[in-house]
C-alpha atoms as a PDB file:
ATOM      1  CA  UNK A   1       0.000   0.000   0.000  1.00  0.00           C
ATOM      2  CA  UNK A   2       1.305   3.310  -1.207  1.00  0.00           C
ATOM      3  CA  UNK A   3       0.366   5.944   1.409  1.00  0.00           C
ATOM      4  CA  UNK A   4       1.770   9.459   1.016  1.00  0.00           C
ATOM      5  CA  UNK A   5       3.528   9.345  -2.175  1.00  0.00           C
ATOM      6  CA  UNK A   6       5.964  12.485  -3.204  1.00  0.00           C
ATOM      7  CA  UNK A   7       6.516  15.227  -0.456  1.00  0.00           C
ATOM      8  CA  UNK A   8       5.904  17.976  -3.125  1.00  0.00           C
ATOM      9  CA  UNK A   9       3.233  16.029  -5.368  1.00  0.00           C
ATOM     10  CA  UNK A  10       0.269  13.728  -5.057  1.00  0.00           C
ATOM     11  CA  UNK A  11      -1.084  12.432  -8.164  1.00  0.00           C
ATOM     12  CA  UNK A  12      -3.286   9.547  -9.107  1.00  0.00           C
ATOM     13  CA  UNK A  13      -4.718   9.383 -12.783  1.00  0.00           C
ATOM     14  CA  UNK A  14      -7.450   6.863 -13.594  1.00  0.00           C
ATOM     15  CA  UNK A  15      -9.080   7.402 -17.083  1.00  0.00           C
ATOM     16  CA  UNK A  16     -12.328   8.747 -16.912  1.00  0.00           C
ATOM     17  CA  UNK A  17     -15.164   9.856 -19.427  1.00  0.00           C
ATOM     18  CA  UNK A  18     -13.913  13.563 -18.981  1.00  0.00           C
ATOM     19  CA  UNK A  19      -9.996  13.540 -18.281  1.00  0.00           C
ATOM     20  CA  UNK A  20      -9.236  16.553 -16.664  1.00  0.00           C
ATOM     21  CA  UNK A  21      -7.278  19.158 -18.808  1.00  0.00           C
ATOM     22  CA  UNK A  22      -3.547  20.017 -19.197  1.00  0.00           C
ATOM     23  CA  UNK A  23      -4.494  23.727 -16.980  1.00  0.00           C
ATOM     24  CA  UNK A  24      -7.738  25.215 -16.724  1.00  0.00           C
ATOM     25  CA  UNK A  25      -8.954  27.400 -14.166  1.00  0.00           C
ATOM     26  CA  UNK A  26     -11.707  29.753 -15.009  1.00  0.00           C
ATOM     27  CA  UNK A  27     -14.482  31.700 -13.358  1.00  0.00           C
ATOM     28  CA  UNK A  28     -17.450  30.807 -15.316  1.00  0.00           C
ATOM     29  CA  UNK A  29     -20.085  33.151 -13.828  1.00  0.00           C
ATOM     30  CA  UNK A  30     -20.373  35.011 -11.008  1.00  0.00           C
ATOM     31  CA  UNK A  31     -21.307  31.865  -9.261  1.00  0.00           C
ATOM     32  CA  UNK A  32     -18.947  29.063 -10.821  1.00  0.00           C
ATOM     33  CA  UNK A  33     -15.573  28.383 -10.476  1.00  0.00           C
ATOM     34  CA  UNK A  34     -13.712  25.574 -12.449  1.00  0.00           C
ATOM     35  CA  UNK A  35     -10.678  24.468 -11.991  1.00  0.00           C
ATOM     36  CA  UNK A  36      -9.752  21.264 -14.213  1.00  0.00           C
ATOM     37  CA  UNK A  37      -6.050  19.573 -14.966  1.00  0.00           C
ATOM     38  CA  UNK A  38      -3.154  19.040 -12.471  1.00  0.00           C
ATOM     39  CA  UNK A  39      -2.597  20.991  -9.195  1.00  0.00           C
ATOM     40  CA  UNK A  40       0.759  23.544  -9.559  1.00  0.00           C
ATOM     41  CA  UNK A  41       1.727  26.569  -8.873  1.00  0.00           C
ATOM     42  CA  UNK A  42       0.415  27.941 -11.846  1.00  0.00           C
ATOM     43  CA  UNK A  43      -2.905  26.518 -11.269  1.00  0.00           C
ATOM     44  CA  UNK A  44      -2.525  27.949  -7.585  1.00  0.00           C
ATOM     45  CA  UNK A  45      -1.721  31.397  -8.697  1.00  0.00           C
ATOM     46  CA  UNK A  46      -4.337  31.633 -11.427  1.00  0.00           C
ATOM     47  CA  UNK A  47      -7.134  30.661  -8.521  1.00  0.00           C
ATOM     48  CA  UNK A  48      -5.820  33.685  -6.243  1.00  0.00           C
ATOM     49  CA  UNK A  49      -5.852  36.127  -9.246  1.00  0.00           C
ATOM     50  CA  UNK A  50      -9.082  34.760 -10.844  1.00  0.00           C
ATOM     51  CA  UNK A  51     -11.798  33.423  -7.832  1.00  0.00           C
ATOM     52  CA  UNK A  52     -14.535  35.481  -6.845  1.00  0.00           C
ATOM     53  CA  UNK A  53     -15.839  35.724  -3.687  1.00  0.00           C
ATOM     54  CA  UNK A  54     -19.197  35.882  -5.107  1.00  0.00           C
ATOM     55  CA  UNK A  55     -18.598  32.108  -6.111  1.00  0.00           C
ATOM     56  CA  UNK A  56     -21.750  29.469  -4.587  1.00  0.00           C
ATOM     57  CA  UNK A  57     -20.160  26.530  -6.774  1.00  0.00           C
ATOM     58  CA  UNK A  58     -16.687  24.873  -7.631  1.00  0.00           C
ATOM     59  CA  UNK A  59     -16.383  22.300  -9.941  1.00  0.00           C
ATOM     60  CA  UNK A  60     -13.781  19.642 -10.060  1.00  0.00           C
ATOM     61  CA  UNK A  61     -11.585  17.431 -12.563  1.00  0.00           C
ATOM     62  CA  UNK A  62      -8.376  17.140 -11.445  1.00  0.00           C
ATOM     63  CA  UNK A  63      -5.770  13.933 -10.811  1.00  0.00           C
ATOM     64  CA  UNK A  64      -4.531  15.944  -8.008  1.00  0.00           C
ATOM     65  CA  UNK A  65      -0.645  17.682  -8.183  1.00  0.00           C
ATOM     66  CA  UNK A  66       1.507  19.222  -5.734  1.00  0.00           C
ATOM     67  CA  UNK A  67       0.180  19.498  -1.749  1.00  0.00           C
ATOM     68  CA  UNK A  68       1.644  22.727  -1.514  1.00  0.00           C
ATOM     69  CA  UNK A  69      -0.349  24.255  -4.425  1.00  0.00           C
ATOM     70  CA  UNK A  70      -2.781  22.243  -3.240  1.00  0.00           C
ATOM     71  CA  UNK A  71      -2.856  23.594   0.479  1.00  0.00           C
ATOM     72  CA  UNK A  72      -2.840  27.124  -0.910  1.00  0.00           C
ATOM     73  CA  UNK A  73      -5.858  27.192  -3.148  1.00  0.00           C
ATOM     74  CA  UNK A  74      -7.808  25.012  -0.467  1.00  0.00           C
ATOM     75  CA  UNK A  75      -6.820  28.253   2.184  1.00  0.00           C
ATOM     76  CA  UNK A  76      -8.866  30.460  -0.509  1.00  0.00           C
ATOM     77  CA  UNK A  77     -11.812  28.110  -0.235  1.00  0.00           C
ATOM     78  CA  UNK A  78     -11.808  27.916   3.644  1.00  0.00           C
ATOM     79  CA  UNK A  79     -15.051  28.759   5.600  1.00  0.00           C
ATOM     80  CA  UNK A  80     -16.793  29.391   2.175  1.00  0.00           C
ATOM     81  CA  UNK A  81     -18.430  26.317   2.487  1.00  0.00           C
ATOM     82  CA  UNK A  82     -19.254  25.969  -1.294  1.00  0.00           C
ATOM     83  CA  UNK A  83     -20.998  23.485  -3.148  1.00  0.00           C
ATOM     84  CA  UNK A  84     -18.341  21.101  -5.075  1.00  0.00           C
ATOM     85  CA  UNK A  85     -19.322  19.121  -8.236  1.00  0.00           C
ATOM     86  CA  UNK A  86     -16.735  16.514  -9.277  1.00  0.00           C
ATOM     87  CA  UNK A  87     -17.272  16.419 -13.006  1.00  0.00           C
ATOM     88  CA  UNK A  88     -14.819  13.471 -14.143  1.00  0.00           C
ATOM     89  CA  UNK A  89     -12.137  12.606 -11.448  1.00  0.00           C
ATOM     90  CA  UNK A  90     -10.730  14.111  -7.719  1.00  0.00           C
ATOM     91  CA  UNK A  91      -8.048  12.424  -6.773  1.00  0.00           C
ATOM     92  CA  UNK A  92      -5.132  12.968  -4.475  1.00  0.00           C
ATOM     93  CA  UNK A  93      -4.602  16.370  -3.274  1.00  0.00           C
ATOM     94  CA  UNK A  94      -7.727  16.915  -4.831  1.00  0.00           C
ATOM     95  CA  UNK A  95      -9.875  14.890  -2.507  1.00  0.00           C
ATOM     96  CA  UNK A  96      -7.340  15.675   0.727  1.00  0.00           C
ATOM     97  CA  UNK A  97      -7.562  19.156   0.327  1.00  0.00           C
ATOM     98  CA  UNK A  98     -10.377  20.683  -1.083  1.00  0.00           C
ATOM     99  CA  UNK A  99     -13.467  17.932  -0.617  1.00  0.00           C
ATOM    100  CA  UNK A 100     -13.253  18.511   2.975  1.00  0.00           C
ATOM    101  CA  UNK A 101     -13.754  22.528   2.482  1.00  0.00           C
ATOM    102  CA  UNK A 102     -17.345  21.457   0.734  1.00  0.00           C
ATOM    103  CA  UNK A 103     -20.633  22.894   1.846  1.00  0.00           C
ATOM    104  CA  UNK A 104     -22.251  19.854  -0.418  1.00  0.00           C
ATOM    105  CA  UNK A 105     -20.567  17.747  -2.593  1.00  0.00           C
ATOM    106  CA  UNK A 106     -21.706  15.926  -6.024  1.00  0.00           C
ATOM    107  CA  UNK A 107     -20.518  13.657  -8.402  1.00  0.00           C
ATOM    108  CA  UNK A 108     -21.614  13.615 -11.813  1.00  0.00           C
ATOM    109  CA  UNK A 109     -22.407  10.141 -13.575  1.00  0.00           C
ATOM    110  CA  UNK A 110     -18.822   7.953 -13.890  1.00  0.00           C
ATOM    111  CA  UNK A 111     -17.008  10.480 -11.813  1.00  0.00           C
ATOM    112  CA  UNK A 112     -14.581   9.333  -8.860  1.00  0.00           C
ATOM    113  CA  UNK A 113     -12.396  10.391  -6.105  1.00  0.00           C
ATOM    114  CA  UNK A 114      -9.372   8.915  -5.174  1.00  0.00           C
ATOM    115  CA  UNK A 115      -7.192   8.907  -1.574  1.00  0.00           C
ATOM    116  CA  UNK A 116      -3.411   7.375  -1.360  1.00  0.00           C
ATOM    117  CA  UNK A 117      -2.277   9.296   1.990  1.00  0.00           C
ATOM    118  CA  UNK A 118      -1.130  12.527   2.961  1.00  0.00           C
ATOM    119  CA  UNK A 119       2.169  14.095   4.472  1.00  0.00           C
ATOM    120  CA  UNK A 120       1.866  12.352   7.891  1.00  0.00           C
ATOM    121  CA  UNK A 121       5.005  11.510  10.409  1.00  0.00           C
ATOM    122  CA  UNK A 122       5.175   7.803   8.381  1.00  0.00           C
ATOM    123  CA  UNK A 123       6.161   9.472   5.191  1.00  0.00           C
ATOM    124  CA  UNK A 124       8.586  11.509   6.730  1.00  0.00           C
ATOM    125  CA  UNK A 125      10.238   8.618   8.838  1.00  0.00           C
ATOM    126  CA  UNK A 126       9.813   6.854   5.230  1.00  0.00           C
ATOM    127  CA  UNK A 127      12.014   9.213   3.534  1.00  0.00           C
ATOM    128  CA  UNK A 128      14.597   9.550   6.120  1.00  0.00           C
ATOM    129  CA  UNK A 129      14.703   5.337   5.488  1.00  0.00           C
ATOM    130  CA  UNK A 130      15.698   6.253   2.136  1.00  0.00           C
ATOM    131  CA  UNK A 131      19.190   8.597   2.515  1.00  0.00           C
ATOM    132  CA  UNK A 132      21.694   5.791   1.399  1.00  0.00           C
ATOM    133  CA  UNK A 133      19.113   5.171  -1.855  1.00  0.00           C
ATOM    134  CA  UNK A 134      18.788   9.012  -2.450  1.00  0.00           C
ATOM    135  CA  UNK A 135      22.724   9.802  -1.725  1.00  0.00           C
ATOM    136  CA  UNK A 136      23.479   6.997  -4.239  1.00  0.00           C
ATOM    137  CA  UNK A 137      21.582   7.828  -6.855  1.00  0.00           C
ATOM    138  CA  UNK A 138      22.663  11.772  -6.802  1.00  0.00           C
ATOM    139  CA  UNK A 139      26.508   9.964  -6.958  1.00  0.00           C
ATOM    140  CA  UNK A 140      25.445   8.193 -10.461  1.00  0.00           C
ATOM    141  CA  UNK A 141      23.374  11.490 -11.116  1.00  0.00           C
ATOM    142  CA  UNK A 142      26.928  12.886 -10.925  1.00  0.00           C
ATOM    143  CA  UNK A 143      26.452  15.451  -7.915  1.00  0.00           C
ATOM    144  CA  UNK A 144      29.019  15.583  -5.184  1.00  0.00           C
ATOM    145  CA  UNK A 145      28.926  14.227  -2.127  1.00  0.00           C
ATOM    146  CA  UNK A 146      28.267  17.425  -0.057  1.00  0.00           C
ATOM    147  CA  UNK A 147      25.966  18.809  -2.516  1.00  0.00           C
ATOM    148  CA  UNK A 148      23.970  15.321  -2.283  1.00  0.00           C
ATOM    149  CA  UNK A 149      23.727  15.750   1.004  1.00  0.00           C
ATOM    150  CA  UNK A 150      22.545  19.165   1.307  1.00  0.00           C
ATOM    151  CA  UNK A 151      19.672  18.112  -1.177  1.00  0.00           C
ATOM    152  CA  UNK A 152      18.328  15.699   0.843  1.00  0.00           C
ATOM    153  CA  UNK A 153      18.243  17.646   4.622  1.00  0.00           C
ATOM    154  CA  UNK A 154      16.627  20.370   2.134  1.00  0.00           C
ATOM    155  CA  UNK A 155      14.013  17.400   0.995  1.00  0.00           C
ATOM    156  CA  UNK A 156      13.476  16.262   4.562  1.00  0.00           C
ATOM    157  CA  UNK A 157      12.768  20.330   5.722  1.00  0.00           C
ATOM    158  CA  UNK A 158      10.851  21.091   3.455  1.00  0.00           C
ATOM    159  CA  UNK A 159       8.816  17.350   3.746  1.00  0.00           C
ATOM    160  CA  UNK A 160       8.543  17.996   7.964  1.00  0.00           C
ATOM    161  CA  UNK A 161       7.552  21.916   7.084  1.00  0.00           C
ATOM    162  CA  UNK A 162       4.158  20.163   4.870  1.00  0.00           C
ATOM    163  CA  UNK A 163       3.495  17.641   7.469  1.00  0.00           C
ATOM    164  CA  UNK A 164       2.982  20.685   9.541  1.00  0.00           C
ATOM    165  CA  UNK A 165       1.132  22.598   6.990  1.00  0.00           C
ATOM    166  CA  UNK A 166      -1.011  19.957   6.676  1.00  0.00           C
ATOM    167  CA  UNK A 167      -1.685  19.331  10.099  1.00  0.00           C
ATOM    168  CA  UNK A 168      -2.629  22.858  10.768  1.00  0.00           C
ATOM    169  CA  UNK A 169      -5.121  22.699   8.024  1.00  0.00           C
ATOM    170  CA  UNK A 170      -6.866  19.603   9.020  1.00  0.00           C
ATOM    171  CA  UNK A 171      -7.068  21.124  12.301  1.00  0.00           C
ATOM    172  CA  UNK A 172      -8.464  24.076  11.090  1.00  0.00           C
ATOM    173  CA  UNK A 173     -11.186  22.330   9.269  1.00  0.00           C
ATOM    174  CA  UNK A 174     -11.778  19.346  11.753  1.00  0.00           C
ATOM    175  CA  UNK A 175     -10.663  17.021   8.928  1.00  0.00           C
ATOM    176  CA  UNK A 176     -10.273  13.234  10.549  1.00  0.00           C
ATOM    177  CA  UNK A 177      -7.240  11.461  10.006  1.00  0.00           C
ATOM    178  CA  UNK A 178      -8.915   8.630   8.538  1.00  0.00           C
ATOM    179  CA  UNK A 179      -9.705  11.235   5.505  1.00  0.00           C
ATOM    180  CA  UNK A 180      -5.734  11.673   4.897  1.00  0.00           C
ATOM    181  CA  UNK A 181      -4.944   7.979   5.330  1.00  0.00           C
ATOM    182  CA  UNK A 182      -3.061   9.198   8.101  1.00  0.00           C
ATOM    183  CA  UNK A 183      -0.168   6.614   9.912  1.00  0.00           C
ATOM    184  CA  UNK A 184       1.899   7.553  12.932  1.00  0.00           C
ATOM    185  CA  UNK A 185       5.669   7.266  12.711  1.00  0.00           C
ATOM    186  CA  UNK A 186       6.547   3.319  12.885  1.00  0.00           C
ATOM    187  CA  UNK A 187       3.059   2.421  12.885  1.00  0.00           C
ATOM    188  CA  UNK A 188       1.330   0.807   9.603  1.00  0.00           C
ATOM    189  CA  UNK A 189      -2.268   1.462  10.987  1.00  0.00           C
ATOM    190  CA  UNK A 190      -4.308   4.110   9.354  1.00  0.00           C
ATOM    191  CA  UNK A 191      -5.429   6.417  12.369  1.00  0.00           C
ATOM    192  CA  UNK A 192      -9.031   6.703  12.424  1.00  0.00           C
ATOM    193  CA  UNK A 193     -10.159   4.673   9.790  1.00  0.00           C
ATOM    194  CA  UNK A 194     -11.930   1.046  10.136  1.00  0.00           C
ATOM    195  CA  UNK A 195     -12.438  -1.645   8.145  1.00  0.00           C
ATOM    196  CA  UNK A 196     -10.033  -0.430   5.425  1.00  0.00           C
ATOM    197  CA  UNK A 197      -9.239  -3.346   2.595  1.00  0.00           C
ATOM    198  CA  UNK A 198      -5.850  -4.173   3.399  1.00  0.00           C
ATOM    199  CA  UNK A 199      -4.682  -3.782   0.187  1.00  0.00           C
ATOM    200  CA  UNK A 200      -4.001  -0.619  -2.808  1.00  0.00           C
ATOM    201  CA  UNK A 201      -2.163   1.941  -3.935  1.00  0.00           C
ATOM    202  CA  UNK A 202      -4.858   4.029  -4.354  1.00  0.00           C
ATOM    203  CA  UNK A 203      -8.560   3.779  -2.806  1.00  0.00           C
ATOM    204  CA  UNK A 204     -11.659   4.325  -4.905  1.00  0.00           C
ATOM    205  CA  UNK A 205     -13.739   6.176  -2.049  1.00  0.00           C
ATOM    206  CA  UNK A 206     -17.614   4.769  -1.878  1.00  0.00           C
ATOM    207  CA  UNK A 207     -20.402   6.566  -0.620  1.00  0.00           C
ATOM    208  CA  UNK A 208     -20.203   5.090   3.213  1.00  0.00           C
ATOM    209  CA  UNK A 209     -16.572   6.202   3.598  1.00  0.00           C
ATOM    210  CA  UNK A 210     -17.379  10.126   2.225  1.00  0.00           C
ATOM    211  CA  UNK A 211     -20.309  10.353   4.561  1.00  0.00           C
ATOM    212  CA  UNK A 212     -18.372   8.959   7.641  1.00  0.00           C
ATOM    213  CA  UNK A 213     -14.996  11.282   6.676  1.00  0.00           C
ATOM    214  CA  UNK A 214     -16.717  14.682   5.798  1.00  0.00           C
ATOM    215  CA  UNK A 215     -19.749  16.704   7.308  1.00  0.00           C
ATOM    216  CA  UNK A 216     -20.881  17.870   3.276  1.00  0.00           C
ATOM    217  CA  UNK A 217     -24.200  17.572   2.419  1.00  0.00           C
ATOM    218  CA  UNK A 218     -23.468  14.530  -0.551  1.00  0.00           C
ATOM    219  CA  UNK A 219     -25.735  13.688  -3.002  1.00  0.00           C
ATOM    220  CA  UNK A 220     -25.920   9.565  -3.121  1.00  0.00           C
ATOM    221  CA  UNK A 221     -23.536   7.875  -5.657  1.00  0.00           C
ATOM    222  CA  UNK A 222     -23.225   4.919  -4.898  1.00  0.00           C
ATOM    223  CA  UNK A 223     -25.188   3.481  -7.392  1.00  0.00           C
ATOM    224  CA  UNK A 224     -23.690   5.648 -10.093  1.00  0.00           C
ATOM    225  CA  UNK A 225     -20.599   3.958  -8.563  1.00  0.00           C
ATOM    226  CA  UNK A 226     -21.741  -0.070  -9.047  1.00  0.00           C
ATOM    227  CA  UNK A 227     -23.269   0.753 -12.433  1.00  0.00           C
ATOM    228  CA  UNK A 228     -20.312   3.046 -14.218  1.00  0.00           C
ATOM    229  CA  UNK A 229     -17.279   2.171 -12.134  1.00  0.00           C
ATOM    230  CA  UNK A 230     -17.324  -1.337  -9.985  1.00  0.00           C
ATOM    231  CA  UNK A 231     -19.268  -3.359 -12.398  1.00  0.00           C
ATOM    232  CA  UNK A 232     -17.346  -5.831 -14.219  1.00  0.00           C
ATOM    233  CA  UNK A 233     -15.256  -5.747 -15.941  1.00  0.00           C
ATOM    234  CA  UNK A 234     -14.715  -1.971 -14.991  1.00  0.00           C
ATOM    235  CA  UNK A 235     -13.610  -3.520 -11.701  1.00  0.00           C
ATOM    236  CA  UNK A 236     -11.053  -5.819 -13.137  1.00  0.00           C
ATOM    237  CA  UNK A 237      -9.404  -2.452 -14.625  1.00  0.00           C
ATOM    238  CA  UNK A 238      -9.733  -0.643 -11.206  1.00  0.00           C
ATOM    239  CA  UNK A 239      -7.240  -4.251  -9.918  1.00  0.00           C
ATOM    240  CA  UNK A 240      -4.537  -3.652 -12.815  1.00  0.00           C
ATOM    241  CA  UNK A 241      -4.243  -0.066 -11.762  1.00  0.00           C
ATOM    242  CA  UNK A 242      -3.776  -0.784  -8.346  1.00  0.00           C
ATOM    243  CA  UNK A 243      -6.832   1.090  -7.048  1.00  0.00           C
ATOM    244  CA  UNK A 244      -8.845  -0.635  -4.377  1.00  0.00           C
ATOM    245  CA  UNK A 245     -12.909   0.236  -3.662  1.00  0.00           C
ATOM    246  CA  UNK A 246     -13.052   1.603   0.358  1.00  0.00           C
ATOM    247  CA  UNK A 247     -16.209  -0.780   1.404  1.00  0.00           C
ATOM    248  CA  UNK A 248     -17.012  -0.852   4.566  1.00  0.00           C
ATOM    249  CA  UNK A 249     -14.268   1.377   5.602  1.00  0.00           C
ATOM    250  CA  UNK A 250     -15.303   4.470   7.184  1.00  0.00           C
ATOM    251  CA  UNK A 251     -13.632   7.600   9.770  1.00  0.00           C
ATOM    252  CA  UNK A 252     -14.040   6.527  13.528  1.00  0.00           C
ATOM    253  CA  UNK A 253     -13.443   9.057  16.108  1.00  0.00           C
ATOM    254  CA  UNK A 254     -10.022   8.747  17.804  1.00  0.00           C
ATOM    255  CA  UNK A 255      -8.138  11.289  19.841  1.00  0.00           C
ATOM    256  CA  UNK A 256      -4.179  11.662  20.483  1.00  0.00           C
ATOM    257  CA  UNK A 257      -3.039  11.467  16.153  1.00  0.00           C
ATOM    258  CA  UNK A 258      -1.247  14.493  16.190  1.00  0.00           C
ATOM    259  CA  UNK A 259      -3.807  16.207  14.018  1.00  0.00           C
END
């Protein structure tokens, strides 16, 4: 089970109906926002200069992107409460990020939303696992010693200064752990979150799991979901791509996670 990913970027892409585009962000009316393609810093800074505060609705097709861009459009969205329509796909920092913000929250037919973890204290603990791996492959990369080095206490800073980012935010906006796939340092137990199949390096998230994870108003999908998405062989596809449907799982309370 993947949980986490990249420190700077968290991107799952499952082909949909309506693939998300290359960069779109656009204030439709004075009521709709769009944003649609991967989460960057261009897509961050084109929210700030473009979103209205006049906006009711945001609508969603995105494979997710980087949790700092991520983190800084979902601050523009806080306490607005607005009403989010995923029109093809939410995944990753998508669905960590901004879902949570939602007043009410939508799918259109064959739409999805995908979780594979957040910035928690396993990835961080992960990634200081990995300095022999990362030193050795910035040797064959041809970078010195000392400059290898440097890279990778700037990689770990800048990993521990999102975990905190993130942890703030979900604070903020009582988001459970269970939401962020969230796993203590040295622990491989989701925080918050029961019944989770034990396998996937992505989860398809079901009806039961949104409902139990975020206080949105959501329009039921779950049918949508059996009859577009988890009927065969749609299901078999969702297997080869490593993405697992979240069942029964659902967010439990449970103090103490750091959050």
């Amino acid at each position: 089970m993947l949980l986490g990913g990249c420190a700077s970027s968290s991107v799952f892409t499952l082909g949909t109906d309506r693939p998300a585009e290359e960069l779109r962000c656009e204030q439709r009316s004075d009521q709709v926002f769009l944003i649609s393609g991967k989460i960057d810093e261009m897509m961050a800074a084109c929210v700030r200069t473009t979103f209205q505060s006049t906006t009711q609705k945001l609508i969603l097709n995105s494979e997710g992107g980087s949790v700092s861009a991520a983190l800084d459009i979902a601050e523009i969205f806080e306490g607005k409460h607005l009403d989010m329509v995923v029109e093809g796909q939410c995944n990753s920092s998508c669905a960590n990020y901004l879902l949570p913000l939602a007043g009410g929250i939508t799918f259109s037919p064959g739409s999805i939303a995908l979780l594979h973890g957040s910035i928690d204290p396993w990835t961080v603990e992960k990634f200081k696992r990995g300095r022999n791996a990362f030193l050795t492959l910035q040797a064959k990369a041809g970078r010195s010693e000392d400059r290898a080095i440097e890279a990778f206490d700037e990689l770990i800073t800048d990993t521990e200064a999102l975990r905190v980012r993130q942890a703030e935010f979900a604070r903020r906006n009582a988001i459970p752990p269970g939401w962020l796939l969230y796993r203590d340092a040295g622990s491989g137990r989701v925080i918050g979150l029961s019944d989770l199949p034990r396998f996937g390096r992505a989860y398809l998230v079901e009806e039961q799991m949104l409902r139990s994870c975020l206080s949105a108003m959501v329009t039921p999908y779950q049918e949508d979901l059996r009859r577009n998405i988890l009927s065969f062989p749609r299901r078999l596809r969702l297997s080869w791509t490593g993405v697992t449907p979240s069942g029964k799982a659902r967010c439990t309370p449970e103090p103490g996670t750091g959050l």
